[in-house]
Protein backbone atom coordinates (compact mmCIF):
# COMPACT_ATOMS: atom_id res chain seq x y z
CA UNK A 1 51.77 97.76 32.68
CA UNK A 2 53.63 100.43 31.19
CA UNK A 3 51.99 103.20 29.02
CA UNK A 4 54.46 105.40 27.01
CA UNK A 5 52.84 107.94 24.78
CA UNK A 6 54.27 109.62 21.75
CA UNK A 7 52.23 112.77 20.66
CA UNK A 8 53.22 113.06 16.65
CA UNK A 9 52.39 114.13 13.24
CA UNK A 10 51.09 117.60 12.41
CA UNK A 11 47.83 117.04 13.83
CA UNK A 12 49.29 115.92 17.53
CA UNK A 13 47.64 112.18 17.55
CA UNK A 14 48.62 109.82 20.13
CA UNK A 15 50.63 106.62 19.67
CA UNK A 16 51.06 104.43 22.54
CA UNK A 17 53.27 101.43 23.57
CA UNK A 18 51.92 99.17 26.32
CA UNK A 19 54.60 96.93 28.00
CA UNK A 20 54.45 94.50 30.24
CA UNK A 21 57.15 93.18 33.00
CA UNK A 22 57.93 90.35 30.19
CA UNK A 23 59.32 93.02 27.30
CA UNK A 24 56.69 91.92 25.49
CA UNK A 25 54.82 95.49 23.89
CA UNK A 26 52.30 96.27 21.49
CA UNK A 27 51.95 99.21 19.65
CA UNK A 28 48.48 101.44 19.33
CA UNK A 29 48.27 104.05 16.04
CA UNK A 30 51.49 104.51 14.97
CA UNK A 31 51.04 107.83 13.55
CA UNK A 32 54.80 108.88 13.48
CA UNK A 33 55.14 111.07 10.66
CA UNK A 34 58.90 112.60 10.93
CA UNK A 35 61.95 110.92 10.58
CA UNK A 36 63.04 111.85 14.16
CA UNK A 37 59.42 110.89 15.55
CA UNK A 38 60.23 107.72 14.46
CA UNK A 39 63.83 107.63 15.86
CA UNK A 40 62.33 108.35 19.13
CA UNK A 41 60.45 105.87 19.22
CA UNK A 42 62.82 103.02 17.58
CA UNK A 43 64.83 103.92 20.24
CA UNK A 44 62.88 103.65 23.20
CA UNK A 45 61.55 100.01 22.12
CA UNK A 46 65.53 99.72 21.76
CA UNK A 47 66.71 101.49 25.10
CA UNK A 48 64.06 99.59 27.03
CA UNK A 49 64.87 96.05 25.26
CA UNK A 50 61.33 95.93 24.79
CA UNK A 51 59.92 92.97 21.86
CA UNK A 52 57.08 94.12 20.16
CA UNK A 53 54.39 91.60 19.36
CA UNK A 54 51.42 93.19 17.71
CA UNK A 55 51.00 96.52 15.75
CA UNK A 56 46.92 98.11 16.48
CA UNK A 57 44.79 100.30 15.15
CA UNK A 58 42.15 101.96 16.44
CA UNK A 59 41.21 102.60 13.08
CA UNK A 60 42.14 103.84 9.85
CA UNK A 61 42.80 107.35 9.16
CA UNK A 62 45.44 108.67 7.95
CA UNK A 63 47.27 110.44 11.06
CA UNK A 64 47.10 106.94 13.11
CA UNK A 65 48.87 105.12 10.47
CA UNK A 66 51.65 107.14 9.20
CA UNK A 67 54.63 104.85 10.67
CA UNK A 68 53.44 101.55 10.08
CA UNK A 69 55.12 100.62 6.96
CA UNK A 70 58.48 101.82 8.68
CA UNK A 71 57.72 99.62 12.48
CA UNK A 72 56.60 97.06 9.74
CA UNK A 73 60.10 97.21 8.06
CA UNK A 74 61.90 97.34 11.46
CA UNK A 75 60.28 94.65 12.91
CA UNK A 76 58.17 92.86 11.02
CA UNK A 77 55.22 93.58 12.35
CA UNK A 78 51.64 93.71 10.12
CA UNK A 79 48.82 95.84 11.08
CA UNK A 80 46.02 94.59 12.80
CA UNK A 81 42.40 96.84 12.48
CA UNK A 82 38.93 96.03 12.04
CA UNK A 83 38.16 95.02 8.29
CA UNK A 84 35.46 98.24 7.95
CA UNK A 85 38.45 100.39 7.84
CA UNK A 86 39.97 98.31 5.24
CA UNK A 87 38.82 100.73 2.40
CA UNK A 88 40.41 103.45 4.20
CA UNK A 89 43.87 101.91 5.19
CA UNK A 90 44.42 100.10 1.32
CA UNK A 91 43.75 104.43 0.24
CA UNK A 92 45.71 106.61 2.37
CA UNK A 93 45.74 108.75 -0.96
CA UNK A 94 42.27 109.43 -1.29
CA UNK A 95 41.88 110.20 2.55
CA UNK A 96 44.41 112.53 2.01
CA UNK A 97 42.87 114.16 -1.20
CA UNK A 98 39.39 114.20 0.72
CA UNK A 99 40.53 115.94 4.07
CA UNK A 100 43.37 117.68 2.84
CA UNK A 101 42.98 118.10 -0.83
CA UNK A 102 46.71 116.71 -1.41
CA UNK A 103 47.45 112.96 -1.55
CA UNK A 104 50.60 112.25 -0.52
CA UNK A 105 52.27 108.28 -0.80
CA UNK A 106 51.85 106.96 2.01
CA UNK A 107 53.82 103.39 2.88
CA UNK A 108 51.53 101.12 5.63
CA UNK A 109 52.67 97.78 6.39
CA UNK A 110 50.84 95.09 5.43
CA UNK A 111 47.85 93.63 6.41
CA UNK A 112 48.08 91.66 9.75
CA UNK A 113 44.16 90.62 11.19
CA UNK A 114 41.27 91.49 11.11
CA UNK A 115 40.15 92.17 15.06
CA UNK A 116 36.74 91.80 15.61
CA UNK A 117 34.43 92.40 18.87
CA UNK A 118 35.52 90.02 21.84
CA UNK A 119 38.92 89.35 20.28
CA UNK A 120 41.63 89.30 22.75
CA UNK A 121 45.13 90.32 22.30
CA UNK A 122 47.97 89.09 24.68
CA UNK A 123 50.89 90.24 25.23
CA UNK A 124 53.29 89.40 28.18
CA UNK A 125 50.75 89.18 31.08
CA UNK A 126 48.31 91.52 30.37
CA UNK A 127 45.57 91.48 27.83
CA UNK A 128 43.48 94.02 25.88
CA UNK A 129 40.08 93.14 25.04
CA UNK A 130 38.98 94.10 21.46
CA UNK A 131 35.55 96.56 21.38
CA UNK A 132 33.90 97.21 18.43
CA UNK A 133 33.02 101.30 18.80
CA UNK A 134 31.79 102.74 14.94
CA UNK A 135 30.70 106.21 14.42
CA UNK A 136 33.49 108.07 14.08
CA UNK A 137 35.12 105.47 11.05
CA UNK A 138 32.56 102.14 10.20
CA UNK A 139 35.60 100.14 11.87
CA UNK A 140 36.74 101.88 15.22
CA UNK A 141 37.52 100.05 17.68
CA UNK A 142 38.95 100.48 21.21
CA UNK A 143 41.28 98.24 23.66
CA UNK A 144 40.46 97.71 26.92
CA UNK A 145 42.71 95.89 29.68
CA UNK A 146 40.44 95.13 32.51
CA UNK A 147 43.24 94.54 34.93
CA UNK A 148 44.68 97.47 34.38
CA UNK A 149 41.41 99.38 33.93
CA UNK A 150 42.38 101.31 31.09
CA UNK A 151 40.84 101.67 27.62
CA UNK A 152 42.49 103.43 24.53
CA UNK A 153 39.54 104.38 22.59
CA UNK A 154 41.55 106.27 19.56
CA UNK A 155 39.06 109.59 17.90
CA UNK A 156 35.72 107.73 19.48
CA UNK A 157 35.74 110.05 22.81
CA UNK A 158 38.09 112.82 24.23
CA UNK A 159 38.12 114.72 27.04
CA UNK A 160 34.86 116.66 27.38
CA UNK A 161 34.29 116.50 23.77
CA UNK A 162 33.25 113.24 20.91
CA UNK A 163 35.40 112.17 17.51
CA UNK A 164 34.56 114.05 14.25
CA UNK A 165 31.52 111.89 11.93
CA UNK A 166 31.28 114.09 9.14
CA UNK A 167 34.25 112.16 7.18
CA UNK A 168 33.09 109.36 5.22
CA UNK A 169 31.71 106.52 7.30
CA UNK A 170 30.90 108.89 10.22
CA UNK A 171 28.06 108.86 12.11
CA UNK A 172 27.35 110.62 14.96
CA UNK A 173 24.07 108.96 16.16
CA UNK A 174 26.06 105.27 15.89
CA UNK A 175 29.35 107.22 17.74
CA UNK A 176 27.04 108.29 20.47
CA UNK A 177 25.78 104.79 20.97
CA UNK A 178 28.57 103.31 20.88
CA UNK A 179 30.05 105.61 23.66
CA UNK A 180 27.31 104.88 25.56
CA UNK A 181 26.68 101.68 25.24
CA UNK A 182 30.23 100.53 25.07
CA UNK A 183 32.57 103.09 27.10
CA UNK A 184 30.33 104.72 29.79
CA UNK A 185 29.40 101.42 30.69
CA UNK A 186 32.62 100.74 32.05
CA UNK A 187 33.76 101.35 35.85
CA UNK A 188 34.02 105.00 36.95
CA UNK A 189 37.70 104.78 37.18
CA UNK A 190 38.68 103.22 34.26
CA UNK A 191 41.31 105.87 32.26
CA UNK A 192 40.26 106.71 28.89
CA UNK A 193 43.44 107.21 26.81
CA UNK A 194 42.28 108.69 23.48
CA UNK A 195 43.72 109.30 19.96
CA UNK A 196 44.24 113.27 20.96
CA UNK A 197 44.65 115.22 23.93
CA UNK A 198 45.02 114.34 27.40
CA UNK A 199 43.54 111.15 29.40
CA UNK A 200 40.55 111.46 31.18
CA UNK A 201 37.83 108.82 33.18
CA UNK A 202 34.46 106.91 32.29
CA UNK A 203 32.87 108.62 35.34
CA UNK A 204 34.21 112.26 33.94
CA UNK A 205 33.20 111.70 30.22
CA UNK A 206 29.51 110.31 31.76
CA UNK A 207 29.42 113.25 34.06
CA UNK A 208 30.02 116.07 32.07
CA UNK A 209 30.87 115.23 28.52
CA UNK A 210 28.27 117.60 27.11
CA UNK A 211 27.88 115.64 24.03
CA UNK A 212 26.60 113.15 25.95
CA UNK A 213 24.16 114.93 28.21
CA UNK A 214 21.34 114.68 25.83
């Protein structure tokens, strides 16, 4: 599997596009922001001839959603999230007003699915398993292909540090569990690819997140 990432928007967040040896891709927080972020990465589904087939959140705030309404308009593809985000991705305006103290219009694409724990999402011939991880937003989630042992975990865990919980649905007792019960669980090697910063391992995070040391 191929793992391109895009670091975009103001606040440098991670969007990802997994393809397999099919040209089948999926797409992971689509935060592209400017018009030449998204260029960049019109054209490299374009240069590669890759097809994508399903548009993923990790969840819903604001900088991990930015370019959905325009990959939506490309291609025609709806957004897929967990539904406890859905009061945050139907009111990009009031995030905005909340962390920022601007709103801004932003245009998302349209409802896809709802993902849920256990759900499974194919593409080509790899598949990412659906994992339910709240705490940082009441509907994270993470994607983890087994095969590949890899797991894109969006703003639940970074490297050496945890995802925010003092925004509204945050909860940093419910993040922790979930990181522990959820991620750290996971073989040592699996790569954690998260919604900031640079990648990092289960057996790293477990090791010497200090977050996690209590």
């Amino acid at each position: 599997m191929e793992i391109k990432r895009f670091v975009v928007n103001p606040l440098e967040e991670n969007c990802y596009v997994l393809s397999s040896g099919t040209g089948e891709a999926v797409i992971i927080d689509n935060g592209t922001f400017y018009a030449e972020e998204k260029e960049a990465l019109f054209h490299y589904f374009e240069d590669n001839k890759l097809t994508p087939v399903r548009q993923l959140l990790t969840h819903a705030h604001f900088d991990h959603l930015f370019g959905t309404g325009d990959f939506y308009e490309r291609y025609g593809l709806k957004a897929d999230f967990h539904a406890d985000d859905a009061y945050l991705y139907f009111d990009v305006t009031r995030q905005l007003e909340y962390i920022i103290g601007r709103g801004m219009n932003v245009k998302v694409a349209p409802l896809g699915t709802y993902l849920k724990e256990g759900d499974i999402i194919s593409f080509g011939t790899h598949q990412l398993k659906v994992i339910h991880t709240p705490g940082h937003s009441r509907g994270g989630v993470a994607y983890y292909c087994e095969k590949e042992k890899v797991i894109f975990c969006g703003d639940t865990i970074f490297k050496g540090s945890i995802g925010r919980t003092d925004l509204e649905g945050g909860d940093q007792q419910q993040l922790i569990d979930s990181i522990k019960q959820k991620i750290l669980t996971l073989p040592d090697d699996v790569v954690i690819w998260p919604g900031h910063g640079q990648p990092t391992t289960v057996a790293e995070e477990r090791g010497g997140n200090p977050y996690l040391l209590m």
